[in-house]
C-alpha atoms as a PDB file:
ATOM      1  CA  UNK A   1       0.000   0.000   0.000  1.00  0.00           C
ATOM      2  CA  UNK A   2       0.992   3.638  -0.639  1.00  0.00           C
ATOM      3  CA  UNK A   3       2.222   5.861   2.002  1.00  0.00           C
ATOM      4  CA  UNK A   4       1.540   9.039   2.157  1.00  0.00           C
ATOM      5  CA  UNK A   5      -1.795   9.090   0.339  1.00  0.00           C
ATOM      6  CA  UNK A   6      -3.177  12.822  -0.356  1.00  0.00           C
ATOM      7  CA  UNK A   7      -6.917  13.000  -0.447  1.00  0.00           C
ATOM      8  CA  UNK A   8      -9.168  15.407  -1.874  1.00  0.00           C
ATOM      9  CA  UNK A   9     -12.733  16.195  -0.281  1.00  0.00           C
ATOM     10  CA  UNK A  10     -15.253  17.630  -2.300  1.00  0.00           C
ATOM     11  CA  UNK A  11     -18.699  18.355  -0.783  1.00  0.00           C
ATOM     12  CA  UNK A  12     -20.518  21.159  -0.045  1.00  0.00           C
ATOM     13  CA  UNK A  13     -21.584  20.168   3.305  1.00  0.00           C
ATOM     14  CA  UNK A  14     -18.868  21.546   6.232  1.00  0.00           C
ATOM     15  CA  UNK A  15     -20.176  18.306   8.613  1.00  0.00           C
ATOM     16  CA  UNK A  16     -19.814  15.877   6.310  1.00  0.00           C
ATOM     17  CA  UNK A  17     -16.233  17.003   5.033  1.00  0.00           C
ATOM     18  CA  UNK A  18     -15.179  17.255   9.003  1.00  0.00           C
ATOM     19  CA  UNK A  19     -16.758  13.725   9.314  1.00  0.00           C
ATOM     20  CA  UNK A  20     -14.567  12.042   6.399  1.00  0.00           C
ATOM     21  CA  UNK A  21     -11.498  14.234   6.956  1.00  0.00           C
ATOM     22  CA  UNK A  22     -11.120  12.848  10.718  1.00  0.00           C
ATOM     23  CA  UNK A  23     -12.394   9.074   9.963  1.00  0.00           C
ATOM     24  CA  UNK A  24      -9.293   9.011   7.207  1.00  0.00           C
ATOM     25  CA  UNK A  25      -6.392  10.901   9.209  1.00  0.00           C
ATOM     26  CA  UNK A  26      -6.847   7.763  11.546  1.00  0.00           C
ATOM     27  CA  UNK A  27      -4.641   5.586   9.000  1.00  0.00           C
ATOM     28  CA  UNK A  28      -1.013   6.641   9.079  1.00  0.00           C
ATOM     29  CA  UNK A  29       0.008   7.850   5.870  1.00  0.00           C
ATOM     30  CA  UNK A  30      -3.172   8.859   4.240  1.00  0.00           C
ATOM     31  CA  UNK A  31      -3.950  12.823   4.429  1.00  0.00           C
ATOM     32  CA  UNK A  32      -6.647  14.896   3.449  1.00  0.00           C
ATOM     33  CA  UNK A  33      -4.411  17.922   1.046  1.00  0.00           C
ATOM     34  CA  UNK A  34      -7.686  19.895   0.431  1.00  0.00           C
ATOM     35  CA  UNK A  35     -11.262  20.967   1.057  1.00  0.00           C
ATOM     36  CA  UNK A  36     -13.411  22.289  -1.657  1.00  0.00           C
ATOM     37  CA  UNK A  37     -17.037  23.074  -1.348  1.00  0.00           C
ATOM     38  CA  UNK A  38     -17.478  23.705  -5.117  1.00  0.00           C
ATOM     39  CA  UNK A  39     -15.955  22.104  -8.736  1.00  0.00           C
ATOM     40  CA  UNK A  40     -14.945  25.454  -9.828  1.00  0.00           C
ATOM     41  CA  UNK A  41     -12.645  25.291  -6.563  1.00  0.00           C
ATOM     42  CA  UNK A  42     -12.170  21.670  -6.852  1.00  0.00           C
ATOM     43  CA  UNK A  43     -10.374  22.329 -10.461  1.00  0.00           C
ATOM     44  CA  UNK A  44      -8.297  25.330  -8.970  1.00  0.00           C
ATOM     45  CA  UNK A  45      -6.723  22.740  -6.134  1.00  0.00           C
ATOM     46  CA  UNK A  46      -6.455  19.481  -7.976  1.00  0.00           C
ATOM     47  CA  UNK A  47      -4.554  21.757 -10.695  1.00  0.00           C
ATOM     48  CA  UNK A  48      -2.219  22.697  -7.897  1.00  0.00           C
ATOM     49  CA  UNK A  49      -1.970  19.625  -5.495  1.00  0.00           C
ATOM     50  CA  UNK A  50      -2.252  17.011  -7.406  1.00  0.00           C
ATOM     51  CA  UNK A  51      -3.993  14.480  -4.978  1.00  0.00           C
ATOM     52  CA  UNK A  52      -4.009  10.584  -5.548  1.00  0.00           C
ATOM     53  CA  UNK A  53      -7.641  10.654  -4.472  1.00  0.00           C
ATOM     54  CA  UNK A  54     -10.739  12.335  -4.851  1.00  0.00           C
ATOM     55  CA  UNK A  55     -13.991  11.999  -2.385  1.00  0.00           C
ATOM     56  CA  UNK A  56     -16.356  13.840  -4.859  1.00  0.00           C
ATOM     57  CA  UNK A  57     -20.171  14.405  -4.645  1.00  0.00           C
ATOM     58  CA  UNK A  58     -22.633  13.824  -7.450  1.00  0.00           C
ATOM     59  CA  UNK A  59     -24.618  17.376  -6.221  1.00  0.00           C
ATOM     60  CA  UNK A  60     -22.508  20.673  -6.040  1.00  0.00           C
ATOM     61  CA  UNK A  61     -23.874  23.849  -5.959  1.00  0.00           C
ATOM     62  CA  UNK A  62     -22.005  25.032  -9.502  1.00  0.00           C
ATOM     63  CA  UNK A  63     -22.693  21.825 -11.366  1.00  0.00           C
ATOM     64  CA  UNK A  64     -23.230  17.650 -11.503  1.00  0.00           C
ATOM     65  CA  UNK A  65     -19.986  15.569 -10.006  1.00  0.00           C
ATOM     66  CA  UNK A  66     -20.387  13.967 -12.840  1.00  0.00           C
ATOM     67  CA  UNK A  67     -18.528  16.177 -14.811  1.00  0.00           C
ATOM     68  CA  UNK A  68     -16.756  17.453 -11.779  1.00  0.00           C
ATOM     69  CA  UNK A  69     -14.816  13.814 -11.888  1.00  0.00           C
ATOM     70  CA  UNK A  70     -14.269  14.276 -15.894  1.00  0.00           C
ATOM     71  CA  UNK A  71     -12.690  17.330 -15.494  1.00  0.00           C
ATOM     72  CA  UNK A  72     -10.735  16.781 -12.617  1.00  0.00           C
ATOM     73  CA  UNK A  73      -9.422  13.417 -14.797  1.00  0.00           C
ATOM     74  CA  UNK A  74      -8.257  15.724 -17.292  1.00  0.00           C
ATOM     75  CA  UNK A  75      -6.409  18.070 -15.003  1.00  0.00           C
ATOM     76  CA  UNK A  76      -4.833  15.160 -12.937  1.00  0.00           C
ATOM     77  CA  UNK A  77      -4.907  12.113 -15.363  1.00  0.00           C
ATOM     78  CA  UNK A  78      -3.874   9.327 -12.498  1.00  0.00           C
ATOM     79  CA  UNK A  79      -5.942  10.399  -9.722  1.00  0.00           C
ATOM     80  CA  UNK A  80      -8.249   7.973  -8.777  1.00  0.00           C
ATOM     81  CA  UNK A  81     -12.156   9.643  -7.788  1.00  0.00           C
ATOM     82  CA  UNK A  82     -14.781   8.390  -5.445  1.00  0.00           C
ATOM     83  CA  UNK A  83     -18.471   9.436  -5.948  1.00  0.00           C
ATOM     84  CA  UNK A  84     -19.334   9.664  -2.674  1.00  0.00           C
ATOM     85  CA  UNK A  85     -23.530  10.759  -2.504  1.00  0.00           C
ATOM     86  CA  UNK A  86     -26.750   9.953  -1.179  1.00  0.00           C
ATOM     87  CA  UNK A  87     -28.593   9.628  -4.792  1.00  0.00           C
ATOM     88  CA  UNK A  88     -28.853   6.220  -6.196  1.00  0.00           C
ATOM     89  CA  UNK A  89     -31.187   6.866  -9.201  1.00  0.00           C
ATOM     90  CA  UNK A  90     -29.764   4.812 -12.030  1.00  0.00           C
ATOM     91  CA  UNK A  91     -29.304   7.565 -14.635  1.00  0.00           C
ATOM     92  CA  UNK A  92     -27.116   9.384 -11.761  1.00  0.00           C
ATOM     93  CA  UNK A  93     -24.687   6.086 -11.741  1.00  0.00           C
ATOM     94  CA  UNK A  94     -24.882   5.587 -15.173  1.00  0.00           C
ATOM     95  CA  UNK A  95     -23.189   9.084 -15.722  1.00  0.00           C
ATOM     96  CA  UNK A  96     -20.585   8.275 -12.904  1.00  0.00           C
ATOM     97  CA  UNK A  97     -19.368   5.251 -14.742  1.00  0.00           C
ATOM     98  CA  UNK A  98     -19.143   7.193 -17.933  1.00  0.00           C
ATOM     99  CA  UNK A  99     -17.359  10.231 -16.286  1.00  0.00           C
ATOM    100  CA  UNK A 100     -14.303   7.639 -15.029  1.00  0.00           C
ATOM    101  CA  UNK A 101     -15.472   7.176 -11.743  1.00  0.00           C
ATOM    102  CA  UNK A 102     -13.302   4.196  -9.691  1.00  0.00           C
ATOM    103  CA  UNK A 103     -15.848   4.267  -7.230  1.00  0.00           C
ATOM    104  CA  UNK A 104     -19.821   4.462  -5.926  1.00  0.00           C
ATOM    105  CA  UNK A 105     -20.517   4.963  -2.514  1.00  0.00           C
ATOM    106  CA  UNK A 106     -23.686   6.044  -1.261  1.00  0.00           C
ATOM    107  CA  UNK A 107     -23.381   8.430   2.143  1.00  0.00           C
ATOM    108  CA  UNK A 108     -24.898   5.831   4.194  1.00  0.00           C
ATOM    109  CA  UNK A 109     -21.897   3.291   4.336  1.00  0.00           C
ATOM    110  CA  UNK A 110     -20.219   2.843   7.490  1.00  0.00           C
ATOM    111  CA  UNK A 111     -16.675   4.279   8.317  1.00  0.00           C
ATOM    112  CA  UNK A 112     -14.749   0.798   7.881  1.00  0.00           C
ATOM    113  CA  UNK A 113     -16.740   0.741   4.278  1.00  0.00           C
ATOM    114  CA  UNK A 114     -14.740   3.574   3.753  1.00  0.00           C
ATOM    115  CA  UNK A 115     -11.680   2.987   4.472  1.00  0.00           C
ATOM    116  CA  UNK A 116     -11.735  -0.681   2.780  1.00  0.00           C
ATOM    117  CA  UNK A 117     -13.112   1.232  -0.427  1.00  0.00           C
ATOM    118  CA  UNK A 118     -10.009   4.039  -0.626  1.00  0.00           C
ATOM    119  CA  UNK A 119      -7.493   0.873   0.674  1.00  0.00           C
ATOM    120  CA  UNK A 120      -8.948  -0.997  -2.822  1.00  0.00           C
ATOM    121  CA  UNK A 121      -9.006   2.341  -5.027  1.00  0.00           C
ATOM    122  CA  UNK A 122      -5.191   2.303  -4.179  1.00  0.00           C
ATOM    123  CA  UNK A 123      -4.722  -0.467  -5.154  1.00  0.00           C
ATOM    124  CA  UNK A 124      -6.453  -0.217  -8.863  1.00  0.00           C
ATOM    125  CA  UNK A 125      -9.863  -1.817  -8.086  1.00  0.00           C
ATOM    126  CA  UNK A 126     -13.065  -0.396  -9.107  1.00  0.00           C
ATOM    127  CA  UNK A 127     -15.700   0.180  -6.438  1.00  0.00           C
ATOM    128  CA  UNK A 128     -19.339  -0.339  -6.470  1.00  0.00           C
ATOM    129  CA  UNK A 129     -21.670   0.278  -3.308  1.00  0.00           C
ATOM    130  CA  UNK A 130     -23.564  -3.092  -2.986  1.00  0.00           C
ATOM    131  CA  UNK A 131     -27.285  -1.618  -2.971  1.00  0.00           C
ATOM    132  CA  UNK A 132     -26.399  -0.400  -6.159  1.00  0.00           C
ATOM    133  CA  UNK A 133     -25.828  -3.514  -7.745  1.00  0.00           C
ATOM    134  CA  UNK A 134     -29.511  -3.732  -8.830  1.00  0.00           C
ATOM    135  CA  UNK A 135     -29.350  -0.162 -10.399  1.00  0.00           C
ATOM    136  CA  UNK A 136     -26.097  -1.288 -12.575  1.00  0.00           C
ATOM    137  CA  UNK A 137     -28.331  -3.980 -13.486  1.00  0.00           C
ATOM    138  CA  UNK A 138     -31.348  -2.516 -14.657  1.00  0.00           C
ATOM    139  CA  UNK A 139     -28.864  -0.500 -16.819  1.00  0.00           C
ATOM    140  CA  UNK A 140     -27.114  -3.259 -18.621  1.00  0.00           C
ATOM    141  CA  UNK A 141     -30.543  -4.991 -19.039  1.00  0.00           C
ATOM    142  CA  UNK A 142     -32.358  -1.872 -21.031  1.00  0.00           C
ATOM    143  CA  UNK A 143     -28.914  -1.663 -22.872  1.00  0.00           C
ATOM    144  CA  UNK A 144     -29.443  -5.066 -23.873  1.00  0.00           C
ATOM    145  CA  UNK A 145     -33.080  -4.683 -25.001  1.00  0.00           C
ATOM    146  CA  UNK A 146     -31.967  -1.400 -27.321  1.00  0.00           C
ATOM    147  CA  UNK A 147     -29.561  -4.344 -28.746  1.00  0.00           C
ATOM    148  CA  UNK A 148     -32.127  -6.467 -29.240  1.00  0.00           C
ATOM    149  CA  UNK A 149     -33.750  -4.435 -31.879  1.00  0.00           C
ATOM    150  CA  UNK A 150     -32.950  -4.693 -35.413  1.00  0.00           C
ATOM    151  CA  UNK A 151     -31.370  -1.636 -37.717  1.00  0.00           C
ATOM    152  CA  UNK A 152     -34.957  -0.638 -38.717  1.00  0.00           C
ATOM    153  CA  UNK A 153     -36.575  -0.893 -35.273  1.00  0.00           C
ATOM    154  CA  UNK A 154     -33.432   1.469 -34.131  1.00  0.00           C
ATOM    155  CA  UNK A 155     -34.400   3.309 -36.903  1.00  0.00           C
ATOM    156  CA  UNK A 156     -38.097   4.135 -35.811  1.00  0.00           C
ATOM    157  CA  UNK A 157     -37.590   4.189 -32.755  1.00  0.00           C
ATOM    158  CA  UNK A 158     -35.161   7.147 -33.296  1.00  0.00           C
ATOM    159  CA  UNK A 159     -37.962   8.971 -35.177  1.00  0.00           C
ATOM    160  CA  UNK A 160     -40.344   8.179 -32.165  1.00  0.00           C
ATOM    161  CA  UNK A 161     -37.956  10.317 -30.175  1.00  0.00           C
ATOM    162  CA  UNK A 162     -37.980  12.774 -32.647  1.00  0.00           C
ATOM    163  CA  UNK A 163     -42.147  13.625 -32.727  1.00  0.00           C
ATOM    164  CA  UNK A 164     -43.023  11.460 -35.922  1.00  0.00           C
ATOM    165  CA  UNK A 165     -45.695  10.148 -36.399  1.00  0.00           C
ATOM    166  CA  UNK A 166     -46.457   6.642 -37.761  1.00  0.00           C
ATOM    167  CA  UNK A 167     -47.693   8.640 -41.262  1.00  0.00           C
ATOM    168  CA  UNK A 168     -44.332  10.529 -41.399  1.00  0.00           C
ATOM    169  CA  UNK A 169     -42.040   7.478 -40.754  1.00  0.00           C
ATOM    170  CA  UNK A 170     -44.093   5.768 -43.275  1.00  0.00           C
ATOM    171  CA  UNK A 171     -43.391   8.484 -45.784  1.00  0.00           C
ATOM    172  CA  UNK A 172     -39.540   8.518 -44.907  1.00  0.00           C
ATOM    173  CA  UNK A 173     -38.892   4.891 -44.928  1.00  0.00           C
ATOM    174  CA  UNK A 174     -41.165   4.196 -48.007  1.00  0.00           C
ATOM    175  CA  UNK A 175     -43.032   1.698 -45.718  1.00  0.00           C
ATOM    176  CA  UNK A 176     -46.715   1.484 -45.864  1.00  0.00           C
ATOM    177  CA  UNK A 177     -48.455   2.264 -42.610  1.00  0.00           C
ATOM    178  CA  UNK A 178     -49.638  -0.877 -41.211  1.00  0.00           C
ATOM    179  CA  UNK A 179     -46.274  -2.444 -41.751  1.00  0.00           C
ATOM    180  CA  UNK A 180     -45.049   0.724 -39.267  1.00  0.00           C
ATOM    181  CA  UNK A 181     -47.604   0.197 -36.803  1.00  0.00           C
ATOM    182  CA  UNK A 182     -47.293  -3.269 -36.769  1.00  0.00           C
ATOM    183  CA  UNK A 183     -43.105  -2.386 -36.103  1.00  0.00           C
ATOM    184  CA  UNK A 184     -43.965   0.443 -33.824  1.00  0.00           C
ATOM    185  CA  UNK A 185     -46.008  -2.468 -31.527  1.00  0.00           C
ATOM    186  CA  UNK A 186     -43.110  -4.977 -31.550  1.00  0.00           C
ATOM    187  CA  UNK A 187     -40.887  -2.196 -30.317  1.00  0.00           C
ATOM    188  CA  UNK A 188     -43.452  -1.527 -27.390  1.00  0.00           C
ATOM    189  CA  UNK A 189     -42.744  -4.930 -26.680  1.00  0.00           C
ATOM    190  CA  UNK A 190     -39.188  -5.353 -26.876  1.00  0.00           C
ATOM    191  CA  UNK A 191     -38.048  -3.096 -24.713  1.00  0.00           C
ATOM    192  CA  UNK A 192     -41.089  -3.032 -22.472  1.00  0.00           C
ATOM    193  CA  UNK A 193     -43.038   0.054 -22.730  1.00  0.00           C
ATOM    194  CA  UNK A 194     -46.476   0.490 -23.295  1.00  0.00           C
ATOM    195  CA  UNK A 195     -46.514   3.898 -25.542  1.00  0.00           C
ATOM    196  CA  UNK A 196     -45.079   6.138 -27.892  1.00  0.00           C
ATOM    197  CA  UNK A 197     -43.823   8.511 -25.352  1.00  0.00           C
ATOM    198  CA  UNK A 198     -42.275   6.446 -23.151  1.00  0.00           C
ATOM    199  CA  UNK A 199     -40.734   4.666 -25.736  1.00  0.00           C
ATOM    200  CA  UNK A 200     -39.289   8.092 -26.762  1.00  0.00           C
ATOM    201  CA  UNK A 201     -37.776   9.135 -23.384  1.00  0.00           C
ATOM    202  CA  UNK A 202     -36.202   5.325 -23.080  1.00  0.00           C
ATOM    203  CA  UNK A 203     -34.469   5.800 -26.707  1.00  0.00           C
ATOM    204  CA  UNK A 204     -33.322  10.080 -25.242  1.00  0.00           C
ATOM    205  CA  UNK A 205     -31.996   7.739 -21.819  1.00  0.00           C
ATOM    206  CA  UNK A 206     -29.851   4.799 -23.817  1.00  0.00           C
ATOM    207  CA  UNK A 207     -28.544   7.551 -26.162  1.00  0.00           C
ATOM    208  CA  UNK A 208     -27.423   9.481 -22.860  1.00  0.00           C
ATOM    209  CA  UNK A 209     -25.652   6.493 -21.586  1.00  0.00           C
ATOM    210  CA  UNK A 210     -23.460   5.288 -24.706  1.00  0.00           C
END
């Protein structure tokens, strides 16, 4: 394990930053190099300390951690960032993966879950909180459904999402109508919705997770 381990906490809340800061300066060689309370400060002190880890939240009063951890990637390339938040809504995780994340904790984890999470960050493991194992799920399984459709489903399902109606995608694809109404229902089906609209927003959420 590496000594001398310079941690980052980034959170708006002064309690919860006190909290963390003294639960980690219990293990000798880990430090905490920096407090920021926002990502425009976050940038400005990762730029100039260069910490190994980052204990970021998702919710930050200038912007989504999220794009706090991308960012902060790009300014320090090796460091290794924690989402560290009480929102487990699957769109929110989905981003975190996407944005680099090494880890997903949610605020409720104990102070040994802690500890045993940065102790496996060090060491080049990627962490997920275990109640969020069913949200990672449900992600990989509406991935798989978009999969499951065929070029010309994706197709029409696309225009879905883009207002057209069954007329309109009948005109673009040179398709008569019943054959797109009988493709619009099989879509329904596949990836289990039960109307247009819905089936638009889940095409706008997959799109927003590749």
């Amino acid at each position: 394990m590496k000594n001398n381990v310079s941690i980052m906490l980034v959170d708006d809340h002064a309690v919860v930053r006190f909290g963390i800061r003294s639960l980690i300066e219990k293990n000798p060689g880990w430090f905490v190099c920096a407090e920021a309370e926002t990502l425009a400060s976050a940038y400005e002190l990762a730029e100039k300390l260069k910490p190994d880890i980052v204990l970021l939240d998702i919710k930050l009063p200038d912007g989504d951690g999220a794009v706090g951890c991308r960012e902060i990637k790009k300014i320090v390339p090796n460091v290794k960032i924690i989402i560290l938040t009480a929102y487990s809504d699957d769109s929110i995780v989905a981003e975190a993966v996407k944005s680099g994340a090494d880890g997903y904790l949610l605020k409720n984890i104990d102070s040994k879950g802690i500890i045993t999470a940065i102790e496996n960050v060090i060491k080049g493991a990627s962490i997920l909180d275990t109640a969020m194992v069913g949200s990672l799920f449900n992600i990989v399984k509406k991935t798989e459904q978009l999969e499951e459709l065929t070029a010309q489903e994706k197709t029409i399902l696309q225009l879905i999402s883009m207002g057209k109606t069954n007329k309109e995608i009948s005109k673009e694809l040179f398709l008569a109508d019943k054959t797109v109404r009988n493709i619009v229902s099989r879509i329904l089906k596949k990836i289990n919705v039960t109307n247009r609209t819905e089936a638009a927003l889940y095409y706008i959420r997959q799109m927003s997770l590749k």
